[in-house]
N, C-alpha and C. Protein backbone atom coordinates (compact mmCIF):
# COMPACT_ATOMS: atom_id res chain seq x y z
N UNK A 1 106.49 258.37 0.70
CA UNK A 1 106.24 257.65 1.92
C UNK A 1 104.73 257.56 2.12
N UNK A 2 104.30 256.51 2.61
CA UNK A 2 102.75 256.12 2.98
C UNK A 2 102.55 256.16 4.25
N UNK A 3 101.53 256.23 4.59
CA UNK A 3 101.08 256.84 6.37
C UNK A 3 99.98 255.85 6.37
N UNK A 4 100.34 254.78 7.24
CA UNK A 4 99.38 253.84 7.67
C UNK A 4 98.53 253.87 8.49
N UNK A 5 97.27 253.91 8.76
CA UNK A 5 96.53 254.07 10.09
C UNK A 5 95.26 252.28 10.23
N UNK A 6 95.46 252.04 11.70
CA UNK A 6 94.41 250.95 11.48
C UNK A 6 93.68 251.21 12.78
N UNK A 7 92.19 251.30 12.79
CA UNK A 7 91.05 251.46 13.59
C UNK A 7 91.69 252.79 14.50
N UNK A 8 91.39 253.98 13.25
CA UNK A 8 91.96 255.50 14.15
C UNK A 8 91.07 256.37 14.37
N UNK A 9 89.61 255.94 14.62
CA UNK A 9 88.61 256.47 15.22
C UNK A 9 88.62 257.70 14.80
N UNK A 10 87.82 258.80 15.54
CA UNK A 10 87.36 260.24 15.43
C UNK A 10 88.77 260.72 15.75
N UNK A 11 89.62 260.75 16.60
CA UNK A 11 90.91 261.35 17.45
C UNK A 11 91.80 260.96 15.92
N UNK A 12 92.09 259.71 15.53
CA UNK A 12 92.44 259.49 14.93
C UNK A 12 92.83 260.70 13.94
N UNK A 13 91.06 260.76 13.11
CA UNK A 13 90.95 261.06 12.06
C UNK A 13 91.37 262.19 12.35
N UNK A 14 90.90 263.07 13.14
CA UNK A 14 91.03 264.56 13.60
C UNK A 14 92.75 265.04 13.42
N UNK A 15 93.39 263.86 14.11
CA UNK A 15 94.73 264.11 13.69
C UNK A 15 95.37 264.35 12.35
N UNK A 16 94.82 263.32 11.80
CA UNK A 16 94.99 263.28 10.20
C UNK A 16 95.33 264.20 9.29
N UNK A 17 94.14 264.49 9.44
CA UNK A 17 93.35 265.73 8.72
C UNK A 17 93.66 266.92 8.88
N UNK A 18 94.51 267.52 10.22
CA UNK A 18 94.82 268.51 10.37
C UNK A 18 96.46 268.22 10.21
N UNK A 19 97.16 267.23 10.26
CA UNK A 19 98.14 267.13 9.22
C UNK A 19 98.56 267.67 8.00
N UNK A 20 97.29 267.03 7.25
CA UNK A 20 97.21 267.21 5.77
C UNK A 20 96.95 268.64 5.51
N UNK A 21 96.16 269.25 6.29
CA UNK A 21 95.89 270.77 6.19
C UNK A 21 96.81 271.29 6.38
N UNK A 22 98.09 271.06 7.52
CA UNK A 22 99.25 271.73 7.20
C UNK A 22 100.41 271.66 6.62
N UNK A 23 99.95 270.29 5.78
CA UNK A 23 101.01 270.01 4.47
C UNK A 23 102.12 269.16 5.21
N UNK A 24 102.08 268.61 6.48
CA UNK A 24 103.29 267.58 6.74
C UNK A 24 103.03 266.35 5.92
N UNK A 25 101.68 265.64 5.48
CA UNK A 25 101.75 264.90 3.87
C UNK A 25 100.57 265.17 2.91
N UNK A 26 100.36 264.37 2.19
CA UNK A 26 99.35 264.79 1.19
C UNK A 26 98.16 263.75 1.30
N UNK A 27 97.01 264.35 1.03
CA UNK A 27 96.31 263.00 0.83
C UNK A 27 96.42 261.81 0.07
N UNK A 28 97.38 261.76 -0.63
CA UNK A 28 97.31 260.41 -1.47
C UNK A 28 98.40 259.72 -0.65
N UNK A 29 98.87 260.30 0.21
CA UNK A 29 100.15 259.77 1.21
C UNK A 29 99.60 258.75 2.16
N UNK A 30 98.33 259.01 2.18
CA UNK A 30 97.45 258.07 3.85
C UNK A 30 96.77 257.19 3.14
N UNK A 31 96.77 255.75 4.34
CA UNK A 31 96.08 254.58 3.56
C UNK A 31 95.74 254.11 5.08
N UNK A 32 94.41 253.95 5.57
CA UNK A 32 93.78 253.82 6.92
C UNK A 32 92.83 252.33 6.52
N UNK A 33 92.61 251.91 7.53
CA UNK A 33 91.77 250.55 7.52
C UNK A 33 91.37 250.78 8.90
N UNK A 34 90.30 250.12 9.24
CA UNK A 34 89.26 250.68 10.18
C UNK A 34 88.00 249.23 10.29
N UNK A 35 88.61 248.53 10.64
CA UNK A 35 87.65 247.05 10.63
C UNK A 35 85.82 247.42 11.28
């Protein structure tokens, strides 16, 4: 499964990232666009 994000700012990212740190996906799982 892929995890889409579009224009997810700092909050965004912050979310992300502490996702990935607790393994609910992986980094190759996220694909973000940010105009």
């Amino acid at each position: 499964m892929t995890i889409g994000l579009i224009g997810c700012g700092k909050m965004g990212s912050a979310l992300t990232l502490g996702a990935i740190k607790k393994g609910v996906f992986e980094s190759h799982q996220v694909l973000a666009y940010d105009p």
